[in-house]
C-alpha atoms as a PDB file:
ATOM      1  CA  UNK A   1       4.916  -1.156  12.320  1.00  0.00           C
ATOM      2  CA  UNK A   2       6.444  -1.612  15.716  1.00  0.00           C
ATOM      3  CA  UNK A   3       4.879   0.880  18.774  1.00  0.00           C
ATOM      4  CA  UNK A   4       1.475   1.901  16.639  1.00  0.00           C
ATOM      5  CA  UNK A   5      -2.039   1.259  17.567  1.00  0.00           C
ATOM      6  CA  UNK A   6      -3.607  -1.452  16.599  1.00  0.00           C
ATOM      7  CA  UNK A   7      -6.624   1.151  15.269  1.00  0.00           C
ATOM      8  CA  UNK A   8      -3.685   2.961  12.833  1.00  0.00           C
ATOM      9  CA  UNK A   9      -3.022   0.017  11.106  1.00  0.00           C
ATOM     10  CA  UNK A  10      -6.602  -1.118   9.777  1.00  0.00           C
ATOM     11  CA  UNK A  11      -6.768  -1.484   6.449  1.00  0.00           C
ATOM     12  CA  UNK A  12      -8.901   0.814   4.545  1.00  0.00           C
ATOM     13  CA  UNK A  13     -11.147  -0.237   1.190  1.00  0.00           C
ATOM     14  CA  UNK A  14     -10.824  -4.425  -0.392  1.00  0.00           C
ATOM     15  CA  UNK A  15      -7.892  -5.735   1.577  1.00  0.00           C
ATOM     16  CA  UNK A  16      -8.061  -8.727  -0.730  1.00  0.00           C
ATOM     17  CA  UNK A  17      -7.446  -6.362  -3.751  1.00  0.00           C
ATOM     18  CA  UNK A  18      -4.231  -4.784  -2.503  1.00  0.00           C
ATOM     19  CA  UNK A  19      -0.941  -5.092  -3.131  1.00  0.00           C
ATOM     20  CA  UNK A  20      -0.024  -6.809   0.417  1.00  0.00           C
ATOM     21  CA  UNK A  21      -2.806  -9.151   0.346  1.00  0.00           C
ATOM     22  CA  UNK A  22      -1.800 -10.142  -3.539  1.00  0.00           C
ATOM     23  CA  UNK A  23       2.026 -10.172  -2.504  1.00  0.00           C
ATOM     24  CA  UNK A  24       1.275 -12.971   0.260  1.00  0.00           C
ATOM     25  CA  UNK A  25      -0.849 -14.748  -2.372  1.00  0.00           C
ATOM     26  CA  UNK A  26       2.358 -14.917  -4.588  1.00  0.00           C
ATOM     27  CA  UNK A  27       0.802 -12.788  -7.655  1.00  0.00           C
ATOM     28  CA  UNK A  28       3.886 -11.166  -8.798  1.00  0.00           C
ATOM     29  CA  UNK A  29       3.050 -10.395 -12.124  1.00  0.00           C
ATOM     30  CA  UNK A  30      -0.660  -8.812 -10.836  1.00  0.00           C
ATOM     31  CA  UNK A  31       1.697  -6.140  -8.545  1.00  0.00           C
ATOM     32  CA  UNK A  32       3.905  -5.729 -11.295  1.00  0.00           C
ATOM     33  CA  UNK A  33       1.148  -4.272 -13.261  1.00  0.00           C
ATOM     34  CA  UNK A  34      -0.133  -2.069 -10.310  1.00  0.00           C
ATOM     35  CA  UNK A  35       3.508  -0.606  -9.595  1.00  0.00           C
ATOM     36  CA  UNK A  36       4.496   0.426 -13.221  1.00  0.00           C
ATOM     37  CA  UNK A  37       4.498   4.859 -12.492  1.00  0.00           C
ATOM     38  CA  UNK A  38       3.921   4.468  -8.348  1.00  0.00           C
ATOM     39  CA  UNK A  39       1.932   7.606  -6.993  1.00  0.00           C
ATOM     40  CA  UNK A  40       0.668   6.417  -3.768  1.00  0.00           C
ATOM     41  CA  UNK A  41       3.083   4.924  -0.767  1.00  0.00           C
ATOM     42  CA  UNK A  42       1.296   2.804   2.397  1.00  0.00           C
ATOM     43  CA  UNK A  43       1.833   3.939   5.170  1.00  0.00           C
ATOM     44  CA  UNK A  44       1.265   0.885   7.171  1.00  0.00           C
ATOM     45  CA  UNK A  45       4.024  -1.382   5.244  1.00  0.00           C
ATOM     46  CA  UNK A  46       5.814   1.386   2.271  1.00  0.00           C
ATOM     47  CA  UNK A  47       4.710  -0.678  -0.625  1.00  0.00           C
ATOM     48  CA  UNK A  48       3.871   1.831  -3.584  1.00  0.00           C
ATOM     49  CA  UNK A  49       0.837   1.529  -6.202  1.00  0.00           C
ATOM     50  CA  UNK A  50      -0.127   3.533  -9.334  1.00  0.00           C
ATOM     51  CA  UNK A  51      -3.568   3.957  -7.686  1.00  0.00           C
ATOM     52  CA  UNK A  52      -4.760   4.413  -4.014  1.00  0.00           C
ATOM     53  CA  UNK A  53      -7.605   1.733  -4.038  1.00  0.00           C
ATOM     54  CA  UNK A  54      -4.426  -1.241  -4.189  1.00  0.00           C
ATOM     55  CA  UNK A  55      -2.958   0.095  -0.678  1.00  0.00           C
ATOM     56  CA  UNK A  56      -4.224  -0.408   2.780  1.00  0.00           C
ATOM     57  CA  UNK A  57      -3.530   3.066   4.105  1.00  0.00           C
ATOM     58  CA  UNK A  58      -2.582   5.365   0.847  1.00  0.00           C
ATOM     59  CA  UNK A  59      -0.586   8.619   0.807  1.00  0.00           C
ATOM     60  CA  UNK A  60      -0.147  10.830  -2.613  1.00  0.00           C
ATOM     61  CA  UNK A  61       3.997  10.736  -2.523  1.00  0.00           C
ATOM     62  CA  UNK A  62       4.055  14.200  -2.736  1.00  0.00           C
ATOM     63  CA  UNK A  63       2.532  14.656   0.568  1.00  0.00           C
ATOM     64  CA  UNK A  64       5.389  12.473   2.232  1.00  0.00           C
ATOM     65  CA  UNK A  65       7.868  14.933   3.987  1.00  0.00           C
ATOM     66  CA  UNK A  66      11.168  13.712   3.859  1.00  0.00           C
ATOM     67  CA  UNK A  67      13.950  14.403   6.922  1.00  0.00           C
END
């Protein structure tokens, strides 16, 4: 994301296990199985994940505000 920190980026937990690491890998079918019922949004890149451990920087979706 454009005009953040460096520091707010960092990935937290197994980078190699989430979804961004897996997308650049080419493992389509692996995501597809972690995005079936999403309940957690990054908030470093927006990809969504049924669990928090597969994003760098997790959110619950119901604690995004929306404008």
């Amino acid at each position: 994301m454009e005009g953040r920190a460096m520091e707010q980026q960092q990935c937290t937990g197994d980078h190699e296990h989430h979804i961004c690491a897996l997308a650049d890998q080419g493992q389509i079918e692996a995501i597809k199985e972690m995005t079936s019922e999403p309940q957690y949004i990054c908030v470093n890149c927006g990809r969504v994940a049924d669990s928090y451990d597969k994003l760098c920087k997790p959110a619950h979706v119901d604690s995004i505000m929306l404008m």
